[in-house]
N, C-alpha and C. Protein backbone atom coordinates (compact mmCIF):
# COMPACT_ATOMS: atom_id res chain seq x y z
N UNK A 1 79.20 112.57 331.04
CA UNK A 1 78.70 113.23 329.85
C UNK A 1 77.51 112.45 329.33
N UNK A 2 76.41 112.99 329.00
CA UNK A 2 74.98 112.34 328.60
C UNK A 2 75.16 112.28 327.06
N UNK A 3 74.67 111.58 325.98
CA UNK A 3 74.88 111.28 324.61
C UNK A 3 73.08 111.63 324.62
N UNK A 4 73.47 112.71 323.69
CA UNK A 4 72.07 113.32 322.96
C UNK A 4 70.85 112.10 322.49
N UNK A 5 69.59 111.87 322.85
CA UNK A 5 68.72 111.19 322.72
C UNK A 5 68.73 111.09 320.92
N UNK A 6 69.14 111.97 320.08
CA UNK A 6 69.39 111.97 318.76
C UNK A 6 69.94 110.58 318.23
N UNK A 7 71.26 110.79 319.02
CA UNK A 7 72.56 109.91 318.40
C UNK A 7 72.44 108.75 319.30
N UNK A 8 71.24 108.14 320.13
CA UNK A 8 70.95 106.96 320.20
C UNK A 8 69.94 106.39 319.19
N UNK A 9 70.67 104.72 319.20
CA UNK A 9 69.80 103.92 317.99
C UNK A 9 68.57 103.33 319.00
N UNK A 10 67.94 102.99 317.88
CA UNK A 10 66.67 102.73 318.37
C UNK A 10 66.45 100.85 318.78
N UNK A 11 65.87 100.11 319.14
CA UNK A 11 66.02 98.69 318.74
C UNK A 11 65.41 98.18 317.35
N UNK A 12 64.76 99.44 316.83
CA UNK A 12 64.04 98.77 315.42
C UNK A 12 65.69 98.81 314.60
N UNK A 13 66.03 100.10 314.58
CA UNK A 13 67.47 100.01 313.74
C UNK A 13 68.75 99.30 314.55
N UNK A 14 68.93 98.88 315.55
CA UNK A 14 69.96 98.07 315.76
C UNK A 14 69.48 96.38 315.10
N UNK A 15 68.16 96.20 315.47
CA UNK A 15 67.67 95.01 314.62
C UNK A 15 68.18 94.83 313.46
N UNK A 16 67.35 95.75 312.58
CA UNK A 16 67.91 95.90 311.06
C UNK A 16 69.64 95.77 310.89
N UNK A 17 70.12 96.54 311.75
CA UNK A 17 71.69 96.66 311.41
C UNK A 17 72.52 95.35 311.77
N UNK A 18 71.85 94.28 312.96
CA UNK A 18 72.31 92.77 312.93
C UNK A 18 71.74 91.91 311.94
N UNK A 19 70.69 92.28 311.42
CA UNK A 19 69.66 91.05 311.05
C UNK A 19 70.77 90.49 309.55
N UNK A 20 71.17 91.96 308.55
CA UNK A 20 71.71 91.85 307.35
C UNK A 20 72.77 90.98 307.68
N UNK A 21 73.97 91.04 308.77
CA UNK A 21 74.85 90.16 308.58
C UNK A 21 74.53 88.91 309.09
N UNK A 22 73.60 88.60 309.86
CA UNK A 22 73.31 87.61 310.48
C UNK A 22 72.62 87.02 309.35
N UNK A 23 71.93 87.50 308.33
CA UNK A 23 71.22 87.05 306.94
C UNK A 23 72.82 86.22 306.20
N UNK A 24 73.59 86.88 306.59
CA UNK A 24 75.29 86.04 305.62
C UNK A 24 75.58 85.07 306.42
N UNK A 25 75.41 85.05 307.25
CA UNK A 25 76.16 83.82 308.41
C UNK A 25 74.83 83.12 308.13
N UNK A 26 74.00 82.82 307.93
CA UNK A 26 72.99 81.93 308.52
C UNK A 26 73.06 81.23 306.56
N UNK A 27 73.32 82.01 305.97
CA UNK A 27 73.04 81.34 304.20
C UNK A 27 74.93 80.47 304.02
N UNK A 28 75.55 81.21 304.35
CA UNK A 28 77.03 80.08 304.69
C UNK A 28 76.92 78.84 305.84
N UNK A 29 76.57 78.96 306.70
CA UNK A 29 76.10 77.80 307.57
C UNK A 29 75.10 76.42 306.62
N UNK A 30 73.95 77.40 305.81
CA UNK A 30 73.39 76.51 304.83
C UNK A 30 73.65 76.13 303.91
N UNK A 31 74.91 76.72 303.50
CA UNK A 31 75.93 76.21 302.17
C UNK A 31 76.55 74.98 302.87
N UNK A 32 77.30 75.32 304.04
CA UNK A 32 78.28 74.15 304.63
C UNK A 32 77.38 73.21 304.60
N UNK A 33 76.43 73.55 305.15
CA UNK A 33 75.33 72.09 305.88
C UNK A 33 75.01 70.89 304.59
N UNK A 34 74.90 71.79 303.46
CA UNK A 34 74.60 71.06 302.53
C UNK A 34 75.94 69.81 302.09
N UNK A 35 77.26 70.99 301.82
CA UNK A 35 78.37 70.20 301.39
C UNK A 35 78.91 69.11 302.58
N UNK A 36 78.94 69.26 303.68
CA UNK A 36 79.62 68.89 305.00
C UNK A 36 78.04 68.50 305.92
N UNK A 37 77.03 67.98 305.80
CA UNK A 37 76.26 68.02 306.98
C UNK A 37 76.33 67.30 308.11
N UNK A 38 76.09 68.17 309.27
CA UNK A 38 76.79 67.41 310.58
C UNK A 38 76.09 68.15 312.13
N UNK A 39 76.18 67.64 312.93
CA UNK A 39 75.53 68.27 314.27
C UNK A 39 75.66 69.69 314.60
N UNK A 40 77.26 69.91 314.45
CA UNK A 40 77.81 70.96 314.79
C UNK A 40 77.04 72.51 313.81
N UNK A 41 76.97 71.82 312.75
CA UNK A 41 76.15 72.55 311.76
C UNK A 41 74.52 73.00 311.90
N UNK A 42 74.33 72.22 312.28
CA UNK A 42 72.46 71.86 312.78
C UNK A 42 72.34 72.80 313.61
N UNK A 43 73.54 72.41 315.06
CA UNK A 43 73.42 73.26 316.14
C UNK A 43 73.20 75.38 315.92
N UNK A 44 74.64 75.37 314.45
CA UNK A 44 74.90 76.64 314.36
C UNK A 44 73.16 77.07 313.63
N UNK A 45 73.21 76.87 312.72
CA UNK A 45 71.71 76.85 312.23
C UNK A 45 70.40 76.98 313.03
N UNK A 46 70.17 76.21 314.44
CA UNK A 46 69.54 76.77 315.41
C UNK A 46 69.71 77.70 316.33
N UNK A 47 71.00 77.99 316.68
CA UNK A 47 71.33 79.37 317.32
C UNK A 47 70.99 80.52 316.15
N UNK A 48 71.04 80.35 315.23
CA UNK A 48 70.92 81.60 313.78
C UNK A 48 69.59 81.96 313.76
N UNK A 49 69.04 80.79 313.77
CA UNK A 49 67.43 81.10 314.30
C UNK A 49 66.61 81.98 315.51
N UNK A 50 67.49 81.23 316.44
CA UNK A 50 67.13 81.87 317.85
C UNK A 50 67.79 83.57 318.16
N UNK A 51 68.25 83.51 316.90
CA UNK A 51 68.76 85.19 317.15
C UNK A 51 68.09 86.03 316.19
N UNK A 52 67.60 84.89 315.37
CA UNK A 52 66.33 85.62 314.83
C UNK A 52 65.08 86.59 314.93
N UNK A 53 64.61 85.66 315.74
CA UNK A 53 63.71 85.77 316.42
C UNK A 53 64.07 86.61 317.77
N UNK A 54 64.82 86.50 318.05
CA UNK A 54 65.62 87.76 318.98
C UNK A 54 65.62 88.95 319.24
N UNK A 55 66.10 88.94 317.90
CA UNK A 55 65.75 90.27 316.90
C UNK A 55 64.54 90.84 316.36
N UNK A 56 63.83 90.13 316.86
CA UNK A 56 62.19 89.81 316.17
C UNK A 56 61.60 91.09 317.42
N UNK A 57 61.99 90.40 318.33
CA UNK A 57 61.71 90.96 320.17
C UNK A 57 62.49 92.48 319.78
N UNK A 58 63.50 92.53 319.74
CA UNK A 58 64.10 93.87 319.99
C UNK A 58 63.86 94.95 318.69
N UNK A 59 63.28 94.65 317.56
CA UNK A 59 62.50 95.41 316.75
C UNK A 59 61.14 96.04 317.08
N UNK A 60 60.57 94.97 317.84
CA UNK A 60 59.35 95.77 318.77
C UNK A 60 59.71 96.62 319.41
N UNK A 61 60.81 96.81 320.06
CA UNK A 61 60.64 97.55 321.19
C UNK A 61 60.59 99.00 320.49
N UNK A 62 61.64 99.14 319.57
CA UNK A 62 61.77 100.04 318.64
C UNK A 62 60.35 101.25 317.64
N UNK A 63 59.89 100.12 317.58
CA UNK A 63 58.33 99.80 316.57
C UNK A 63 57.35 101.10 317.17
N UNK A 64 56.55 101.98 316.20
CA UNK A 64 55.33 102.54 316.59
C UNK A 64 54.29 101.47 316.93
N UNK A 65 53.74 101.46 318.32
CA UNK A 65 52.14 100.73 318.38
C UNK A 65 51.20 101.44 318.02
N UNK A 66 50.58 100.48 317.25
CA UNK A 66 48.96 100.69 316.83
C UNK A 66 47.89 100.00 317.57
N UNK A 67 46.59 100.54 317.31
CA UNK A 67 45.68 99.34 318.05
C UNK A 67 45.29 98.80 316.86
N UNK A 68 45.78 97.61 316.36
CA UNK A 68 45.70 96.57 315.35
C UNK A 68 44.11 96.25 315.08
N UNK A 69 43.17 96.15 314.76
CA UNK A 69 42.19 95.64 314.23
C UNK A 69 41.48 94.47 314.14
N UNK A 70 42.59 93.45 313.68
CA UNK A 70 42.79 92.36 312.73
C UNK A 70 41.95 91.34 314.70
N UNK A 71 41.06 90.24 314.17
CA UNK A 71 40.89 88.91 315.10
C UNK A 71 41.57 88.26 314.69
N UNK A 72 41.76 87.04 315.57
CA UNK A 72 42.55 85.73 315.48
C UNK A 72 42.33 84.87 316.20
N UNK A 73 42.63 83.67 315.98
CA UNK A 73 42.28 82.51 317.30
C UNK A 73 43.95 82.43 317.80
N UNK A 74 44.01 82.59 319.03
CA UNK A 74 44.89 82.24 319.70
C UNK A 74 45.73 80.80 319.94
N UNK A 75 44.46 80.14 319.26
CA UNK A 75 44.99 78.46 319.14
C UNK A 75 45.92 78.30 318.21
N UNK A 76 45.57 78.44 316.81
CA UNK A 76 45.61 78.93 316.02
C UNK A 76 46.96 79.95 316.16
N UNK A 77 47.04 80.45 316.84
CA UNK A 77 48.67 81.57 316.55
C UNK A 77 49.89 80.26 317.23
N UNK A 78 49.10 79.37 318.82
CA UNK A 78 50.14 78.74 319.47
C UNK A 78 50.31 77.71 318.66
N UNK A 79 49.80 77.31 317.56
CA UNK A 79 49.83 75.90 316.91
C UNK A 79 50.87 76.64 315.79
N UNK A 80 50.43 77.71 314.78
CA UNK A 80 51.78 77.96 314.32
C UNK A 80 52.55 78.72 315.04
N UNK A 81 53.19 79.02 315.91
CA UNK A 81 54.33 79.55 316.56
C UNK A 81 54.88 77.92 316.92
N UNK A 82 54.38 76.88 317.39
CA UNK A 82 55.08 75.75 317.97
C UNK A 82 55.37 75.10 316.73
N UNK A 83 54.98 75.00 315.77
CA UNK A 83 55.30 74.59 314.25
C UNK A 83 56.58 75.49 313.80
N UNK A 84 56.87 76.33 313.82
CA UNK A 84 57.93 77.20 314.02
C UNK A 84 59.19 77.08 314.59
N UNK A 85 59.03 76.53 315.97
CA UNK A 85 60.04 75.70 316.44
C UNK A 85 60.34 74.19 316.61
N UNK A 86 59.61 73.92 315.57
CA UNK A 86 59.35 71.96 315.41
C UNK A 86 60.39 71.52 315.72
N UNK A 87 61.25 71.24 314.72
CA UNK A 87 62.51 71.05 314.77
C UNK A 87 63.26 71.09 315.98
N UNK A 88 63.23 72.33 316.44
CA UNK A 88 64.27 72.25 317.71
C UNK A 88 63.72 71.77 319.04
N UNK A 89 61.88 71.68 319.13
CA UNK A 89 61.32 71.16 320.27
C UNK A 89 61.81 69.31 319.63
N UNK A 90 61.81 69.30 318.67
CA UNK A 90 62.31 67.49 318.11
C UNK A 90 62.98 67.16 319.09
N UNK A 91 64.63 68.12 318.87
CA UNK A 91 65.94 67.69 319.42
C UNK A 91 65.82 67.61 321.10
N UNK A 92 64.99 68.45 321.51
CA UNK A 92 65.33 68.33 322.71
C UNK A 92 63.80 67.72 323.53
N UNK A 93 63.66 66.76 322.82
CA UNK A 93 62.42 65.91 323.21
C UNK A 93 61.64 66.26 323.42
N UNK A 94 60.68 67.37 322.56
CA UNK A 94 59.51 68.13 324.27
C UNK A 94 58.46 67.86 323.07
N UNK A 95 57.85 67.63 323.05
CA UNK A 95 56.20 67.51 322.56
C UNK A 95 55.02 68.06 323.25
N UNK A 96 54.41 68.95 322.78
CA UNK A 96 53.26 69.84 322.77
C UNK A 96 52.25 69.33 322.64
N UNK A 97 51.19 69.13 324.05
CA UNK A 97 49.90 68.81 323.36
C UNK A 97 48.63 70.01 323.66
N UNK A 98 48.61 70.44 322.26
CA UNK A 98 47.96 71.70 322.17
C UNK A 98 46.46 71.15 322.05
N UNK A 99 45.40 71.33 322.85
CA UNK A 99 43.94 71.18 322.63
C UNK A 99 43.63 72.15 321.88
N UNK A 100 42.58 71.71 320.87
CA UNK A 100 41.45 72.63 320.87
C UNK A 100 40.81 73.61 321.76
N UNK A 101 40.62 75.21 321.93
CA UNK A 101 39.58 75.56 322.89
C UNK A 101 38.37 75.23 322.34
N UNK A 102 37.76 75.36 323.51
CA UNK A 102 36.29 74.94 323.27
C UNK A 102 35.63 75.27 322.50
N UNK A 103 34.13 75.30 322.06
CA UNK A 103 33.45 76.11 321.19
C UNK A 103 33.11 77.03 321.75
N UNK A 104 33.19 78.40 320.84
CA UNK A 104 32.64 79.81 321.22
C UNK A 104 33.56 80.33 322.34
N UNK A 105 34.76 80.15 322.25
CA UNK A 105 35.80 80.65 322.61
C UNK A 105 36.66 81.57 322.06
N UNK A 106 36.50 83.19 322.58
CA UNK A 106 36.48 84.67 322.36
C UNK A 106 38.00 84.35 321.33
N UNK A 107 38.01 84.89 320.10
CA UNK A 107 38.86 85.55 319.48
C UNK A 107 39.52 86.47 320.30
N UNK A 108 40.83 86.67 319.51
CA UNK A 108 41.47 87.75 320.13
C UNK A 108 41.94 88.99 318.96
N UNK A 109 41.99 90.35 319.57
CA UNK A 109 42.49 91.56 318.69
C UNK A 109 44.19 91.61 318.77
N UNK A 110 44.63 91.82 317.32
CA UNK A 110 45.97 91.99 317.39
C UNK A 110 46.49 91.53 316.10
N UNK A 111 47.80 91.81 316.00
CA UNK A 111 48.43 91.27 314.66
C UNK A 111 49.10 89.99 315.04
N UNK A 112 48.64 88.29 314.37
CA UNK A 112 49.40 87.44 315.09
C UNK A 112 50.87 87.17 314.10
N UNK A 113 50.79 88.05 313.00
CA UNK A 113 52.02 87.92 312.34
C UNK A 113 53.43 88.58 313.37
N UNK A 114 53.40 89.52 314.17
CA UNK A 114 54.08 90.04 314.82
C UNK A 114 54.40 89.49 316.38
N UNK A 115 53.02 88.99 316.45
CA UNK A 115 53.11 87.74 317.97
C UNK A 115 53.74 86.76 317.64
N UNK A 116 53.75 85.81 316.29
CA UNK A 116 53.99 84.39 316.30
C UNK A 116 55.44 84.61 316.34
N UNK A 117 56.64 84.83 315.94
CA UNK A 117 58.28 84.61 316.15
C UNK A 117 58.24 85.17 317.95
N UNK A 118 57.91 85.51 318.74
CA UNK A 118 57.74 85.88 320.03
C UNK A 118 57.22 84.82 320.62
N UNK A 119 56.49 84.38 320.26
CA UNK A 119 55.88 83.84 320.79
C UNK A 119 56.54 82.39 320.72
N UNK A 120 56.86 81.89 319.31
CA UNK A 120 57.74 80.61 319.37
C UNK A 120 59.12 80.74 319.92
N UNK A 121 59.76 82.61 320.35
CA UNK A 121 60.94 81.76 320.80
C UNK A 121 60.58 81.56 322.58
N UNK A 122 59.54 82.11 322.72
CA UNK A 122 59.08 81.71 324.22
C UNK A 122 58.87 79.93 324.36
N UNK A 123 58.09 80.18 323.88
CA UNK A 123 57.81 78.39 323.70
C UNK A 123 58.89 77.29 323.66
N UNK A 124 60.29 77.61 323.26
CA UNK A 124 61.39 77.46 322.93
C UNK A 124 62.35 77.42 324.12
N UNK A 125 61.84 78.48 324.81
CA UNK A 125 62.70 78.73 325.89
C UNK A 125 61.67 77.63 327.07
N UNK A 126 60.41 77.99 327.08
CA UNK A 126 59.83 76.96 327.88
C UNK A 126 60.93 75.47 328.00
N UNK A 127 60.36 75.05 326.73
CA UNK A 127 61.72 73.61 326.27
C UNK A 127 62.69 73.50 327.08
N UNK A 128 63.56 74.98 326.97
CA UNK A 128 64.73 74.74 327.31
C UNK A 128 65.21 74.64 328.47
N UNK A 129 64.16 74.97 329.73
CA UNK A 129 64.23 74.36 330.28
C UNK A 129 64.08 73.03 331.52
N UNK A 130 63.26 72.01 330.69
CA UNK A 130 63.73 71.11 331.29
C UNK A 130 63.46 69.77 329.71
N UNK A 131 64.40 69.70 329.08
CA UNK A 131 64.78 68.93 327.87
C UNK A 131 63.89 67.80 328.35
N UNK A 132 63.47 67.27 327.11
CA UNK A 132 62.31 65.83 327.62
C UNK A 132 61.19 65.76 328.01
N UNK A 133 60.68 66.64 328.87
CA UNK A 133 59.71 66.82 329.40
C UNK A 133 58.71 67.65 328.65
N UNK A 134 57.16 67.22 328.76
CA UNK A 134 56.13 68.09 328.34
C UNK A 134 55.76 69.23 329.14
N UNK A 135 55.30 70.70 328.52
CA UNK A 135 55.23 71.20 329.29
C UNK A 135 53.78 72.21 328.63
N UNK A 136 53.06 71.46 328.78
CA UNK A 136 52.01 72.12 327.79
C UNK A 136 51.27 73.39 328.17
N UNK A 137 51.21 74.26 327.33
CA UNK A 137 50.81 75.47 327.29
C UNK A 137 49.37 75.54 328.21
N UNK A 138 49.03 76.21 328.75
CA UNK A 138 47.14 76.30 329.30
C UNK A 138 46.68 77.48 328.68
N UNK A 139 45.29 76.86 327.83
CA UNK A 139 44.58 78.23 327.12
C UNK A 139 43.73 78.24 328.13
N UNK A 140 43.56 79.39 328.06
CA UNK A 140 41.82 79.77 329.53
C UNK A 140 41.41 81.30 329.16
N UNK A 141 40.02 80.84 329.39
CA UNK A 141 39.40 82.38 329.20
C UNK A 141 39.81 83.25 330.36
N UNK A 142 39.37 84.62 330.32
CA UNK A 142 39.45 85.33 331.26
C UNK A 142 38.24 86.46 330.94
N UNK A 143 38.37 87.36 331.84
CA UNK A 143 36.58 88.12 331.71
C UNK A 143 37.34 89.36 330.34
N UNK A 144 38.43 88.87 329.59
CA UNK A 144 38.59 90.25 328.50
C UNK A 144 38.62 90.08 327.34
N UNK A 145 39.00 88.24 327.73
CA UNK A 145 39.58 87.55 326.16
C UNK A 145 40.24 86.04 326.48
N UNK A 146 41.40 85.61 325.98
CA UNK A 146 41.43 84.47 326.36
C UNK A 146 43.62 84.78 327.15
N UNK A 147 43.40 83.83 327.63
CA UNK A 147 44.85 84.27 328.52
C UNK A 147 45.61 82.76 327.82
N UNK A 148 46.82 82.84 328.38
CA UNK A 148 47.96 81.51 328.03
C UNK A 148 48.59 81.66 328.60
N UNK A 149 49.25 80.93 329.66
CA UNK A 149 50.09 80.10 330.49
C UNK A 149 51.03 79.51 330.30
N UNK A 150 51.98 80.13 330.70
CA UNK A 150 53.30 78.63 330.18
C UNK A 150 54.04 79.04 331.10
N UNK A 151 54.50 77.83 332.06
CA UNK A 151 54.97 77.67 333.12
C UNK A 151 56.23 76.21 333.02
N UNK A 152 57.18 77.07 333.45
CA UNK A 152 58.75 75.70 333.62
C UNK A 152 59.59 76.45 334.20
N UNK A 153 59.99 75.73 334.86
CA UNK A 153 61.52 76.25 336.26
C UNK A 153 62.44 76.83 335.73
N UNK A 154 62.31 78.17 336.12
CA UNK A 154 63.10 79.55 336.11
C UNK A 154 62.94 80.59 334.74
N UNK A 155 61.78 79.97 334.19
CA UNK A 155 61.32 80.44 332.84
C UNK A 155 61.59 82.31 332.73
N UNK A 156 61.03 82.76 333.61
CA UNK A 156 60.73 84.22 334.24
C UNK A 156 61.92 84.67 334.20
N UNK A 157 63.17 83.96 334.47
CA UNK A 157 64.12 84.47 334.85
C UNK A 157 65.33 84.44 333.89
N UNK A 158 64.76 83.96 332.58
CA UNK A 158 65.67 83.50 331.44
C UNK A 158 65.92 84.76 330.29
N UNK A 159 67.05 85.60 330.22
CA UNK A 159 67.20 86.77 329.61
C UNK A 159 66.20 86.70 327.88
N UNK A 160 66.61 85.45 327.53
CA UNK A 160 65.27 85.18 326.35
C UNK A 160 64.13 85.69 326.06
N UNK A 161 64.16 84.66 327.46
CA UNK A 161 62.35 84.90 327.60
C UNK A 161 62.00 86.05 328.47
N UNK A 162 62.72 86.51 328.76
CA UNK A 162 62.54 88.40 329.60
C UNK A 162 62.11 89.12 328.13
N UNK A 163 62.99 88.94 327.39
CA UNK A 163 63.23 89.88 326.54
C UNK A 163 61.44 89.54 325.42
N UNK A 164 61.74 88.30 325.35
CA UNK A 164 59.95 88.21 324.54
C UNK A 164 58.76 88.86 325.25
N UNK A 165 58.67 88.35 326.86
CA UNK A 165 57.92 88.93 327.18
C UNK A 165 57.35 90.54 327.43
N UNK A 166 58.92 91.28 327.22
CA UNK A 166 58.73 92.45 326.91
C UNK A 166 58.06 93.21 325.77
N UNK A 167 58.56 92.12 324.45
CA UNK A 167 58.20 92.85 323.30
C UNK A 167 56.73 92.34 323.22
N UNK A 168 56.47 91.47 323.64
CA UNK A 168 55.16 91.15 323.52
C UNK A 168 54.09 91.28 324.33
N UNK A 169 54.60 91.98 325.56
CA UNK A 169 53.77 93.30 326.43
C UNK A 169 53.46 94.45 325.62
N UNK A 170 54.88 95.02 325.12
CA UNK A 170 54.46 95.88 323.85
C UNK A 170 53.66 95.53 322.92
N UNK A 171 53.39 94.47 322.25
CA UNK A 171 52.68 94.21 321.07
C UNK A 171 50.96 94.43 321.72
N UNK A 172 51.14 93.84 322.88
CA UNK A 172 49.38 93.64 323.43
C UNK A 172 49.04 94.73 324.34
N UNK A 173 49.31 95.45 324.90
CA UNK A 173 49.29 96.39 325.50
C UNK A 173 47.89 97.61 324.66
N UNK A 174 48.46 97.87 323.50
CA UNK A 174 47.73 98.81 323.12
C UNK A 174 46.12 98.32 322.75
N UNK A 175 45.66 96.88 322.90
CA UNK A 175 44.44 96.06 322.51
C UNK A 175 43.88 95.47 323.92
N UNK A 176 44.45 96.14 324.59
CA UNK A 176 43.87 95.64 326.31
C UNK A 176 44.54 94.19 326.87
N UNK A 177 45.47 94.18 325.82
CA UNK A 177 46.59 92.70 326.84
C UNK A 177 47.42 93.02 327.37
N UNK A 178 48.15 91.79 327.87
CA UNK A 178 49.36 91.77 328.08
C UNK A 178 50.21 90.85 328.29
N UNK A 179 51.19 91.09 328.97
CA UNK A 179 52.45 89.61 329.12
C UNK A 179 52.91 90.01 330.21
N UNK A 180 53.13 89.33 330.89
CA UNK A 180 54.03 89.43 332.33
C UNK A 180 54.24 88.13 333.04
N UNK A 181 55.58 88.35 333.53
CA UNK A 181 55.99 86.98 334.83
C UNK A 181 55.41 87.08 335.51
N UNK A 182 55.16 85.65 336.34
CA UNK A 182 54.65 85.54 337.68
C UNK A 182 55.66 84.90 338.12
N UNK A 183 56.27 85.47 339.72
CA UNK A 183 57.14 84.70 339.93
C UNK A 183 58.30 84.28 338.90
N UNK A 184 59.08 83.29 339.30
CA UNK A 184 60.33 82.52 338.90
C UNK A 184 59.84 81.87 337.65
N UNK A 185 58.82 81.30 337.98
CA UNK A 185 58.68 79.92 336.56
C UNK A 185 57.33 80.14 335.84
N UNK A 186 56.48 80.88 335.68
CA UNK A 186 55.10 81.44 335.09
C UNK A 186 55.21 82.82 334.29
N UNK A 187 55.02 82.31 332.99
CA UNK A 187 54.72 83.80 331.86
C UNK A 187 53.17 83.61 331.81
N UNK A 188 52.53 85.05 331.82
CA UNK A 188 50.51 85.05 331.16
C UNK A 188 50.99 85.67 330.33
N UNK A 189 49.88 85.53 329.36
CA UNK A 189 49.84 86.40 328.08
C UNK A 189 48.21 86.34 328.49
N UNK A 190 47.84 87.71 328.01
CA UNK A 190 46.83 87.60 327.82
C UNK A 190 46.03 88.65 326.96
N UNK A 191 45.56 88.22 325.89
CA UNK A 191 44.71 88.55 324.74
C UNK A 191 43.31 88.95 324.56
N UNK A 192 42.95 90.43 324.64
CA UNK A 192 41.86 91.00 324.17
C UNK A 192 41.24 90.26 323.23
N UNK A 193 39.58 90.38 323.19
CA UNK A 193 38.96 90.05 322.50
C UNK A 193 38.13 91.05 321.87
């Protein structure tokens, strides 16, 4: 029996319909943390996050695209998206060394308010896997706009980071980008100018 395209939810409204209780669990976790603070607590508090942002991904998918307007520096979006996940790149040792691009290095079209939680839980997932290690992002032009690189063993293949790179194919798609795996361990993004 097929269920009428009607009476399926969308991912913008299944978002919405986790985000509210996940809004109660994540403000009791920060009550405990305060009275009781402890690892176990920290830990729950970063998973609350990471489903955040989760949710961040599966609201796109949901989402009308527009072709957004708005420039941005791409440096600039990866510097706050990795500020975003400070904290948890802390715990698991990884330090970012984000360059400057060069001068006169192409802006990009798009909304980076809707890229940056996508984008940090990618970055996140990079981290995760291989704890300790640097794994620094590569900005590089390309003949449309500027592209980004982030490459770590089995990255491609991490339901996470599947799922970002989807919504954030969606996000760039309609401005002449995109996102896609290469292989096992390589995500591009790459950003219209």
């Amino acid at each position: 029996m097929s269920v009428p395209d009607s009476t399926l939810v969308s991912g913008g409204e299944l978002a919405h319909a986790l985000r509210n209780p996940l809004s109660s669990v994540k403000i009791a976790l920060q009550s405990l943390g305060r009275e009781a603070p402890g690892p176990r607590t920290r830990l729950a508090l970063r998973e609350v996050r990471k489903m955040e942002r989760l949710l961040a991904a599966l609201a796109e998918w949901g989402r009308p695209v527009t072709v957004p307007a708005g420039l941005f520096s791409v440096s600039d979006l990866l510097q706050a998206a990795a500020g975003d996940v400070a904290e948890e790149l802390s715990v698991r040792e990884v330090r970012w060394a984000l360059d400057s691009p060069p001068a006169g290095f192409p802006l990009a079209v798009g909304e980076p308010l809707r890229l940056r939680p996508l984008l940090a839980q990618l970055l996140l997932e990079v981290a995760d896997r291989e704890p300790g290690r640097a794994h620094p992002p590569l900005l590089c032009c390309w003949d449309g706009g500027a592209e980004l690189r982030l490459c770590a063993p089995g990255l491609a293949r991490a339901g996470a980071a599947r799922a970002c790179v989807a919504a954030l194919d969606a996000l760039l798609e309609p401005t002449g980008g995109e996102a896609r795996a290469v292989g096992s361990d390589l995500v591009v993004l790459r950003f219209a100018s």
